[in-house]
C-alpha atoms as a PDB file:
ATOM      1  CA  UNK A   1     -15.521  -1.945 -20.122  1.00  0.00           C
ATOM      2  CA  UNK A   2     -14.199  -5.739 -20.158  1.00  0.00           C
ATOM      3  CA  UNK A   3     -15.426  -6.512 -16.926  1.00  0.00           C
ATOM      4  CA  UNK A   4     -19.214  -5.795 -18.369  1.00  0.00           C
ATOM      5  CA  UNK A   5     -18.386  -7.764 -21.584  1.00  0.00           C
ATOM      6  CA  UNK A   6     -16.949 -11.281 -20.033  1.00  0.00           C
ATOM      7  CA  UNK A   7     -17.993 -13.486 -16.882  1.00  0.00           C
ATOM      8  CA  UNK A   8     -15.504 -13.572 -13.446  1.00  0.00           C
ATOM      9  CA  UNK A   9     -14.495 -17.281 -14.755  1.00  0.00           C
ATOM     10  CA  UNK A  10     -13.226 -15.843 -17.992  1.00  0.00           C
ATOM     11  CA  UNK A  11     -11.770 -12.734 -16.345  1.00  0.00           C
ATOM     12  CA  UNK A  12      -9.874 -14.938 -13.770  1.00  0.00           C
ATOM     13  CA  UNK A  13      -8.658 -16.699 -16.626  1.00  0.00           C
ATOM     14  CA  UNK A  14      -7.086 -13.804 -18.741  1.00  0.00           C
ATOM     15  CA  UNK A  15      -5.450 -12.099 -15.735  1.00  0.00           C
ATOM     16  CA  UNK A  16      -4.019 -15.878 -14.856  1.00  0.00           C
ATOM     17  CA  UNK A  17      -5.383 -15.753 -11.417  1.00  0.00           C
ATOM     18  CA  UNK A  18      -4.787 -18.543  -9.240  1.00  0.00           C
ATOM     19  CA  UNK A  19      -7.621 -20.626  -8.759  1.00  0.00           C
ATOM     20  CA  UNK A  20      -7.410 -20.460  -5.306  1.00  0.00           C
ATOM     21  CA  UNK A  21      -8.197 -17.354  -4.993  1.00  0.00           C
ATOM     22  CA  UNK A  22     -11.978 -17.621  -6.766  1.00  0.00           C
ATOM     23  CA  UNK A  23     -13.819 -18.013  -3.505  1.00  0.00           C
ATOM     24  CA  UNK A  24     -12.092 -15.226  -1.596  1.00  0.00           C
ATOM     25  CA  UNK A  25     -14.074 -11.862  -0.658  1.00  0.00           C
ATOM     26  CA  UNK A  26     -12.171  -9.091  -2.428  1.00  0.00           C
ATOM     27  CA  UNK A  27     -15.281  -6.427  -1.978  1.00  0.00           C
ATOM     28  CA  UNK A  28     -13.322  -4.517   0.176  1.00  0.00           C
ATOM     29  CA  UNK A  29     -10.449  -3.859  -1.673  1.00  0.00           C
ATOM     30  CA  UNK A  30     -13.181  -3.259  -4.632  1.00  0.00           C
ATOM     31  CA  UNK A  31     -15.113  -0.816  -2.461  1.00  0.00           C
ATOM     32  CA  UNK A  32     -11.711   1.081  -1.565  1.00  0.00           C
ATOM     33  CA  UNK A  33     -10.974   1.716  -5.172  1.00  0.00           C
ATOM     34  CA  UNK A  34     -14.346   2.865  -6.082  1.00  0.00           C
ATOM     35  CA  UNK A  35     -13.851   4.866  -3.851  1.00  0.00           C
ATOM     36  CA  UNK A  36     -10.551   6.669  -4.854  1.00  0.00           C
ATOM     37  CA  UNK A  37     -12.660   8.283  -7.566  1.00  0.00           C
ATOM     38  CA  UNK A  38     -15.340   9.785  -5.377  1.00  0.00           C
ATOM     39  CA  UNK A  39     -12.065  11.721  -3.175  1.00  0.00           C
ATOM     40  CA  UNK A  40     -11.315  15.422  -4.267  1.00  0.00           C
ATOM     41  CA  UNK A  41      -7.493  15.499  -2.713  1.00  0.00           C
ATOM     42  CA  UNK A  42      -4.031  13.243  -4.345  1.00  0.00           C
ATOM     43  CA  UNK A  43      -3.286  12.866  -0.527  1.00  0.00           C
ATOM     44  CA  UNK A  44      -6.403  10.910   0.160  1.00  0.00           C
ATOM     45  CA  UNK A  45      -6.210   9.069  -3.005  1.00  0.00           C
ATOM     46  CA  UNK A  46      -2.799   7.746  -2.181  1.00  0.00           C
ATOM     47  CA  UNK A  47      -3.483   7.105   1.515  1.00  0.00           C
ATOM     48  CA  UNK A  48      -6.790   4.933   0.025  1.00  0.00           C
ATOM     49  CA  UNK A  49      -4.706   3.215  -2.904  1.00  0.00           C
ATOM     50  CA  UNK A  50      -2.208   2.305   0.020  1.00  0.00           C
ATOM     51  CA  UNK A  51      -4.807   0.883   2.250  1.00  0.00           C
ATOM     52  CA  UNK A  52      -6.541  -1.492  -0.481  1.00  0.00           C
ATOM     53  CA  UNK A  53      -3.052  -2.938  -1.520  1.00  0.00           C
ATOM     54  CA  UNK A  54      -2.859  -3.590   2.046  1.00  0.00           C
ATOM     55  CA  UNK A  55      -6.007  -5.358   2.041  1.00  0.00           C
ATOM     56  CA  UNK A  56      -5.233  -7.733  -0.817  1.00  0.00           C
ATOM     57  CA  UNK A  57      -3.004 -10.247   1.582  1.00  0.00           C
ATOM     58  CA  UNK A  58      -4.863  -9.632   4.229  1.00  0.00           C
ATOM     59  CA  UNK A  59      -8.174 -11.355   2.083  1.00  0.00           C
ATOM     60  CA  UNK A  60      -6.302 -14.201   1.295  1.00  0.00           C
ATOM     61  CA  UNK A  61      -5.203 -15.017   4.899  1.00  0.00           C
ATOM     62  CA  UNK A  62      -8.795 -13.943   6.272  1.00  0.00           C
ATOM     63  CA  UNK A  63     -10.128 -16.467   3.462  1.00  0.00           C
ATOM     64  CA  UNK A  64      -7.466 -18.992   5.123  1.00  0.00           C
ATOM     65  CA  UNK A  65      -7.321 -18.629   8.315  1.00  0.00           C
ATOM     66  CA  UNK A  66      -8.216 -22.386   9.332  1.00  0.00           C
ATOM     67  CA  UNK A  67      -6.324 -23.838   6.669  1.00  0.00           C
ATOM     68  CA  UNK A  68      -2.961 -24.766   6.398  1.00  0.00           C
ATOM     69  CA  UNK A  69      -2.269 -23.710   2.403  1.00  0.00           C
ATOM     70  CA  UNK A  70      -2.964 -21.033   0.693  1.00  0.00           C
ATOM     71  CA  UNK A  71      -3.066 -18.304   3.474  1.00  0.00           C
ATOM     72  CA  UNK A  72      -0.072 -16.342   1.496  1.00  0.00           C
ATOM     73  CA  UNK A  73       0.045 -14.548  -1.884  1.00  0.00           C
ATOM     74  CA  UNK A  74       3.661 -13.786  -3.669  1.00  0.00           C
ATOM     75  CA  UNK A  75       4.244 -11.277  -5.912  1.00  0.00           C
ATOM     76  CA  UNK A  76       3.026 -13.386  -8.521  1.00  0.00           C
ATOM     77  CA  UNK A  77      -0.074 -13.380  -7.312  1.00  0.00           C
ATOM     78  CA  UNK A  78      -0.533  -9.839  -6.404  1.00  0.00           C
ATOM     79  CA  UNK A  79      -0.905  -7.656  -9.464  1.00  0.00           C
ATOM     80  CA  UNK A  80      -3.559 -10.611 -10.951  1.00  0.00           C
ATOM     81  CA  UNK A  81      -5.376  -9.845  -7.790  1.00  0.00           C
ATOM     82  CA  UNK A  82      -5.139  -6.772  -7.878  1.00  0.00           C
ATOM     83  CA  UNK A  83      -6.172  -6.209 -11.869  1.00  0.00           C
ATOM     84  CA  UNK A  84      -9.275  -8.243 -10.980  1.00  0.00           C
ATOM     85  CA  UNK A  85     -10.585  -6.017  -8.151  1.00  0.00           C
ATOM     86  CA  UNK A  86      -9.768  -3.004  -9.995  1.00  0.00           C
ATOM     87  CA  UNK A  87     -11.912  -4.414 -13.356  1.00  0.00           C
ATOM     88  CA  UNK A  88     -14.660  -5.045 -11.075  1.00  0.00           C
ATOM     89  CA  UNK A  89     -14.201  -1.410  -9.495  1.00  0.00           C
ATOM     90  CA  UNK A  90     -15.371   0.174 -12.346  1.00  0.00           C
ATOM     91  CA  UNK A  91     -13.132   2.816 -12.436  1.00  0.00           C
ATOM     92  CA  UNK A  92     -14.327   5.871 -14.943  1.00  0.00           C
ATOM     93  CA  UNK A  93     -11.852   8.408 -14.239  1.00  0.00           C
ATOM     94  CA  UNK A  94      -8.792   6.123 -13.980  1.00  0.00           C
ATOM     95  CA  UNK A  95      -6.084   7.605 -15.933  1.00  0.00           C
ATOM     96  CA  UNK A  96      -7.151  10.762 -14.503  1.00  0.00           C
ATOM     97  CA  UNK A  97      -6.895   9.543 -11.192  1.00  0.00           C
ATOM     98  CA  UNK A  98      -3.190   8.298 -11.920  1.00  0.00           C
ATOM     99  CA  UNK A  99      -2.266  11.352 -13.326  1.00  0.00           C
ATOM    100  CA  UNK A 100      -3.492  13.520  -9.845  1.00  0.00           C
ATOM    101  CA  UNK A 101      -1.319  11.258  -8.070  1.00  0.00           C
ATOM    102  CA  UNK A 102       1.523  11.198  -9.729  1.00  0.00           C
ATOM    103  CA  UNK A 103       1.935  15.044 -10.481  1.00  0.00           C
ATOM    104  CA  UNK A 104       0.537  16.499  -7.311  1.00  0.00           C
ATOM    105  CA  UNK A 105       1.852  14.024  -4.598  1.00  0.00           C
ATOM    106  CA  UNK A 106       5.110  14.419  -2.623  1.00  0.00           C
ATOM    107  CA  UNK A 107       8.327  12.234  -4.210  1.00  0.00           C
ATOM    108  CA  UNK A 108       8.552  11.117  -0.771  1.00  0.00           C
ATOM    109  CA  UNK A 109       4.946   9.494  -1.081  1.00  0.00           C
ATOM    110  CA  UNK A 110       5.421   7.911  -4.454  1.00  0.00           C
ATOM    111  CA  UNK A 111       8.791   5.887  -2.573  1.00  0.00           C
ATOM    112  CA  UNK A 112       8.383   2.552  -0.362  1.00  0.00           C
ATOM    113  CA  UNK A 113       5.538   0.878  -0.291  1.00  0.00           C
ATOM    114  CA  UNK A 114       3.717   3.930  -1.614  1.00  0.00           C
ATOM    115  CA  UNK A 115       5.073   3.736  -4.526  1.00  0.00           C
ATOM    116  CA  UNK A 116       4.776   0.200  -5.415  1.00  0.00           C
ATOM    117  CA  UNK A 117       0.985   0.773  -5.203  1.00  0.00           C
ATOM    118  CA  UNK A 118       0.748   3.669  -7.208  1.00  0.00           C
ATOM    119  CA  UNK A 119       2.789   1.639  -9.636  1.00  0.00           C
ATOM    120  CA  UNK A 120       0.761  -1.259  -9.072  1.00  0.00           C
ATOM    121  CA  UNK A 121      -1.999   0.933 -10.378  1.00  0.00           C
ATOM    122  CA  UNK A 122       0.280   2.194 -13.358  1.00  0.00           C
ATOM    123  CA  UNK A 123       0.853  -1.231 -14.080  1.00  0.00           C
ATOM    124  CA  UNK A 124      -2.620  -2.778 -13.744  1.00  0.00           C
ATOM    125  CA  UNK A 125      -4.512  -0.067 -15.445  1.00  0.00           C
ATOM    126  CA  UNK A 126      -2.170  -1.320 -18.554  1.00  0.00           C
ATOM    127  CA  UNK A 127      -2.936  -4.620 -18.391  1.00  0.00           C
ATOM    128  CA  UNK A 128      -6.259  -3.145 -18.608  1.00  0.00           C
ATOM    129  CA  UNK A 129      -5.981  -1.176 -21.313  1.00  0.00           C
ATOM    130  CA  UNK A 130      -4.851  -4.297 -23.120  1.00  0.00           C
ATOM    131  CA  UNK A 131      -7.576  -6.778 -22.431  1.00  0.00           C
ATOM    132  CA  UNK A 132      -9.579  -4.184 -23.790  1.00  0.00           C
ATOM    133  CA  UNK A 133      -8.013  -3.729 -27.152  1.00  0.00           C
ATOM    134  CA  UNK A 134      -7.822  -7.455 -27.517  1.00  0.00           C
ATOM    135  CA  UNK A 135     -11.176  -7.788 -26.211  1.00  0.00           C
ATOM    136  CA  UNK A 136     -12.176  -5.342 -28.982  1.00  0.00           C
ATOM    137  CA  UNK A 137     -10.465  -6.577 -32.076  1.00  0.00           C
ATOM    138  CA  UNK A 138     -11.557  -9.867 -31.323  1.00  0.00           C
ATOM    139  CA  UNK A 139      -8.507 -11.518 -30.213  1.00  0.00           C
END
C-alpha cells in the first residue's frame, strides 16, 4: 500500500492537503475506519462511515478551538482529509467493504448525508487506487 511506501509529508503533498491541517489529530476518524472492516453487518458499516465523516470537521475545530483561523474545512478540504485518514487506515478489504454497502443497504440510507459519505468513500478509494498505480509505474 502507498501509505507504507511514502512519508505523511509526501502523502500530504499528493492528496494537496492544506498545510494547516498537518498538526491536527485525525486518529479517530482513522480508528473509525479501521474499524468498518472488523463489522459483520452494511447497517453498522454505514452508521460507522457516517460517524467518521462527521468527525473530520469536528478535528479541525477541536484542533482550533482557541484560534481565530482555520477552525473550518470546505469541501475542498474534505475529501483530501478524508483520503489521508483512510491511507493511514489501512483498509484490506476496501472494495469489498464498498460493495456490502452499496448492494445491501436501504436507497433511503445511501441519500443525504449518508450518501455523500458512502460516496466520499467511492470517491477516495479512487484517488487511491490512483496514487497507487502512479506510485507503481514510477510516476
Amino acid at each position: 500500500l502507498i501509505v507504507q511506501l511514502l512519508k505523511p509529508n509526501a502523502i500530504r503533498s499528493l492528496l494537496y492537503l492544506d498545510e494547516r491541517f498537518a498538526d491536527v489529530d485525525f486518529s479517530e476518524i482513522i480508528s473509525a475506519l479501521k474499524a468498518i472492516e472488523t463489522i459483520s453487518t452494511p447497517f453498522s458499516k454505514m452508521e460507522l462511515l457516517l460517524y467518521a465523516t462527521r468527525l473530520i470537521p469536528l478535528c479541525v475545530s477541536r484542533h482550533y478551538a482557541n484560534k481565530v483561523e482555520g477552525a473550518s474545512i470546505g469541501a475542498d478540504d474534505f475529501l483530501p482529509i478524508f483520503v489521508f485518514c483512510l491511507l493511514h487506515s489501512l483498509p484490506m478489504y476496501l472494495s469489498s467493504n464498498i460493495e456490502i454497502m452499496t448492494t445491501f443497504t436501504d436507497s433511503f440510507l445511501q441519500s443525504g448525508e449518508s450518501g455523500y459519505a458512502l460516496t466520499s468513500l467511492e470517491t477516495a478509494a479512487g484517488v487511491i487506487n490512483k496514487l497507487e498505480v502512479q506510485e507503481s509505474i514510477g510516476n
